[in-house]
C-alpha atoms as a PDB file:
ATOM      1  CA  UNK A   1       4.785   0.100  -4.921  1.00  0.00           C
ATOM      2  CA  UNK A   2       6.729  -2.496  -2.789  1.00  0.00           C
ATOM      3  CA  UNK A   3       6.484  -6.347  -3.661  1.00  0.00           C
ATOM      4  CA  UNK A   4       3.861  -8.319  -2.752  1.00  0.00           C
ATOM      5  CA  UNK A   5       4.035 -11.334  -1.291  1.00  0.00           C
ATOM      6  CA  UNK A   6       1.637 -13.903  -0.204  1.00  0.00           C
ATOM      7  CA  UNK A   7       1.830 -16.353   2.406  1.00  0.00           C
ATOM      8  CA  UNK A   8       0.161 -19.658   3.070  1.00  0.00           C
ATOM      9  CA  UNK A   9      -1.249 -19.928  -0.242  1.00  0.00           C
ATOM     10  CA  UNK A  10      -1.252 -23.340  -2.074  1.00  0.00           C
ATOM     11  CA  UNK A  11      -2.043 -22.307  -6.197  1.00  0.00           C
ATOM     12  CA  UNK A  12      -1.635 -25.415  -8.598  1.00  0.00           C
ATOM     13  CA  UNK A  13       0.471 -23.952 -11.091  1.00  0.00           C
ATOM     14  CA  UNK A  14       0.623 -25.702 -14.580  1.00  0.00           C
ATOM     15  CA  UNK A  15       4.129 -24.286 -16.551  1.00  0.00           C
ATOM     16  CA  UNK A  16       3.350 -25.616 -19.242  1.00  0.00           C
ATOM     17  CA  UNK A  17      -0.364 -23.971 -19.741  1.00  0.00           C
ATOM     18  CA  UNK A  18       0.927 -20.855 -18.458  1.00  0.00           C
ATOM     19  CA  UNK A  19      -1.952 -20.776 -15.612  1.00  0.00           C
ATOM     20  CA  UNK A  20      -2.555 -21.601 -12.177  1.00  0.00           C
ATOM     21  CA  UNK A  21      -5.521 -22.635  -9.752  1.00  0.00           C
ATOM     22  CA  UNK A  22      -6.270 -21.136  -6.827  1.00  0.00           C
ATOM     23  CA  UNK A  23      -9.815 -22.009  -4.603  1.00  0.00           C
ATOM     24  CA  UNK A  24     -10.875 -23.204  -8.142  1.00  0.00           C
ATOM     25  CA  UNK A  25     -10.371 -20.243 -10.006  1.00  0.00           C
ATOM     26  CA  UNK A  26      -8.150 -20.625 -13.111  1.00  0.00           C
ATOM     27  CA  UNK A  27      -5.763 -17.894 -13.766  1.00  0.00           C
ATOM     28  CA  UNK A  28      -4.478 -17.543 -17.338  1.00  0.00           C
ATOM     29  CA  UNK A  29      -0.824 -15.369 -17.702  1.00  0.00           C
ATOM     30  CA  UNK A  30      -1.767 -12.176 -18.184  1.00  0.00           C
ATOM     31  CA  UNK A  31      -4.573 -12.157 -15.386  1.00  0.00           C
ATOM     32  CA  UNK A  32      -5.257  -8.895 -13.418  1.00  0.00           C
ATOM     33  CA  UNK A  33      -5.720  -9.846 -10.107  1.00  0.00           C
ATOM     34  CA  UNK A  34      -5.359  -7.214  -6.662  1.00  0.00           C
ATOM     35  CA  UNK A  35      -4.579  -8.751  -3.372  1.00  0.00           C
ATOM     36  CA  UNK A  36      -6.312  -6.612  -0.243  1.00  0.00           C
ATOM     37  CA  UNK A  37      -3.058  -6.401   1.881  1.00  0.00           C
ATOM     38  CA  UNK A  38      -5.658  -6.100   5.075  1.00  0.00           C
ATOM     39  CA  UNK A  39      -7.232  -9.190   4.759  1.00  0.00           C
ATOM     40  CA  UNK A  40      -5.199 -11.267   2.227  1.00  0.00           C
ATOM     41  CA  UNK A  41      -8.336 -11.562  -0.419  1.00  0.00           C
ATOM     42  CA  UNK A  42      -7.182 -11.952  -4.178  1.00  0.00           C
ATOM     43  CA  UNK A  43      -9.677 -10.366  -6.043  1.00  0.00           C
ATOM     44  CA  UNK A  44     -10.029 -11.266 -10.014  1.00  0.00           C
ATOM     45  CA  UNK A  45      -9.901  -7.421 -10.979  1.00  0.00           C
ATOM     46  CA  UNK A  46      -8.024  -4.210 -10.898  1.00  0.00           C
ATOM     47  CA  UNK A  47      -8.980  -3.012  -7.427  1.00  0.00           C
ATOM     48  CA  UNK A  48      -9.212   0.933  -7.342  1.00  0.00           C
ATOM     49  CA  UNK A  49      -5.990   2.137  -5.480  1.00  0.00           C
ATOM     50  CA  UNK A  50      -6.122   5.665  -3.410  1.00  0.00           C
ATOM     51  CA  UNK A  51      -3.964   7.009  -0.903  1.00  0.00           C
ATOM     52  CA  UNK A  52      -3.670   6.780   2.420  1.00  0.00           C
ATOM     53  CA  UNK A  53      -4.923   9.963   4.731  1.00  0.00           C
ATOM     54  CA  UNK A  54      -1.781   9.899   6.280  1.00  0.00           C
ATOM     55  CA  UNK A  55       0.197   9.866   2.505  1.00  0.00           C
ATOM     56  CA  UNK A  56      -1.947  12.547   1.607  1.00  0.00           C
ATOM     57  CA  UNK A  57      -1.322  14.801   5.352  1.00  0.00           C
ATOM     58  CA  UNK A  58       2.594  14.478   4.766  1.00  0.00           C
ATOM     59  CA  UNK A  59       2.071  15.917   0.942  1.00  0.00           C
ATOM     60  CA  UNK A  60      -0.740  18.382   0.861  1.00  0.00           C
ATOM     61  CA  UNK A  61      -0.753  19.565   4.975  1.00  0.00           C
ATOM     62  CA  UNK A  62      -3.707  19.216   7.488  1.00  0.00           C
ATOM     63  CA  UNK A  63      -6.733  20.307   5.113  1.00  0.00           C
ATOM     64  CA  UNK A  64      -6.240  17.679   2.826  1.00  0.00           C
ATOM     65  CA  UNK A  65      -7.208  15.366   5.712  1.00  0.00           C
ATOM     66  CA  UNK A  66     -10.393  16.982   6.855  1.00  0.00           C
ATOM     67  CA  UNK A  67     -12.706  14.092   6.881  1.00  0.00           C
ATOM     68  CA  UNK A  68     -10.042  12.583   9.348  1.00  0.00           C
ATOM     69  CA  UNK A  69     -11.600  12.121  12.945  1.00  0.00           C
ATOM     70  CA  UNK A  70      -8.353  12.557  14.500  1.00  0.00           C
ATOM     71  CA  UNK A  71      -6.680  15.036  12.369  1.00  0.00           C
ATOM     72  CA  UNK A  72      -5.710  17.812  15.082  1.00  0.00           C
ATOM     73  CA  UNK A  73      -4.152  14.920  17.528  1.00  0.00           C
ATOM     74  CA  UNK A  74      -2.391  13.397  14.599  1.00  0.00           C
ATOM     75  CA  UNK A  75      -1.079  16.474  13.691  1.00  0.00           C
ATOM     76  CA  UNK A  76       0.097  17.853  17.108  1.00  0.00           C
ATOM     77  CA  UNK A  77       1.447  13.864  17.714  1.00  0.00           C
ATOM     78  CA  UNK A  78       3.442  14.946  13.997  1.00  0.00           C
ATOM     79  CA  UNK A  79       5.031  18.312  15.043  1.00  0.00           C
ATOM     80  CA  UNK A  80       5.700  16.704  18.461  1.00  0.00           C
ATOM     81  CA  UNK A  81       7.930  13.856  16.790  1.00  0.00           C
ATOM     82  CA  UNK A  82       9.569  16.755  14.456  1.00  0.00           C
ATOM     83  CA  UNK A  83      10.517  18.471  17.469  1.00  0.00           C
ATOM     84  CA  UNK A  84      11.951  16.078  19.365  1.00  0.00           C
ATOM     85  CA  UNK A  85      13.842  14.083  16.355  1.00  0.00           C
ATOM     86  CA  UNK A  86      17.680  13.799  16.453  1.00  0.00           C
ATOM     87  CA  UNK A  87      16.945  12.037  13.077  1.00  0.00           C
ATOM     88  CA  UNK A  88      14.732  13.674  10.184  1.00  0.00           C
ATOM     89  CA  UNK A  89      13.801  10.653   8.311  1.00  0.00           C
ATOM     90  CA  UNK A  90      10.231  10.146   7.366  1.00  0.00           C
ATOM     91  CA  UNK A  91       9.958   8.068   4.792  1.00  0.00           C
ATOM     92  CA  UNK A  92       9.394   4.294   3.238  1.00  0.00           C
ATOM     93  CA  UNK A  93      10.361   4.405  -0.336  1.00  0.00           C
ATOM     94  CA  UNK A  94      10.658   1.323  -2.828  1.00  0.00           C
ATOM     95  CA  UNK A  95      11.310   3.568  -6.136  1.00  0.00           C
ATOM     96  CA  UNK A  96      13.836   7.242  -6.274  1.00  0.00           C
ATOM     97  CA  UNK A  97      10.520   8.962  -7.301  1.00  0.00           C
ATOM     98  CA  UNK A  98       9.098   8.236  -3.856  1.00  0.00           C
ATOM     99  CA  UNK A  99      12.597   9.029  -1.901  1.00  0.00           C
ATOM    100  CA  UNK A 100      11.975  12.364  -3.728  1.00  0.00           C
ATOM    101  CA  UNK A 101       8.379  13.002  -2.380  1.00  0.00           C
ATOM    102  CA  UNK A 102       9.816  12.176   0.820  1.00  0.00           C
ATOM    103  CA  UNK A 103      12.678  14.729   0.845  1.00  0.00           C
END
């Protein structure tokens, strides 16, 4: 996973206490918080994490993707792109594990 950043947030952040503030919420070091990369919210939990329908079409094929309302246009939009590349890259990867599962 890449970094996350976010933006426009004002936490108080007290060095010495090892914690911060944030919309009144005291965060100790250690916290688990998730950040919703949508809409920004930091949530004060481990947010379930599950991927993407178009992670899992690229690794398991078209039937993995079933519930997908616009699987079969995705799909020919896909094999359109591969046959019309000059360049076969298709990937985003932050780690050599995910350059892998890209090859």
């Amino acid at each position: 996973m890449g970094k996350t950043v976010v933006c426009g947030a004002e936490p108080q952040v007290d060095i010495e206490n090892k914690n911060n503030s944030l919309s009144g919420e005291v965060l100790n070091e250690g916290d688990v918080i998730s950040i919703d990369g949508t809409s920004g919210d930091v949530l004060l939990c481990e947010a379930p994490v599950a991927p993407s329908l178009v992670s899992r079409y690229f690794e398991e094929g078209l039937a993995a993707v079933e519930c997908f309302d616009d699987q079969s246009r995705f799909d020919q939009l896909v094999k359109h792109a591969d046959e019309v590349a000059k360049l076969k890259v298709r990937a985003n990867a932050d780690t050599e594990a995910d350059a892998n599962r890209a090859n």
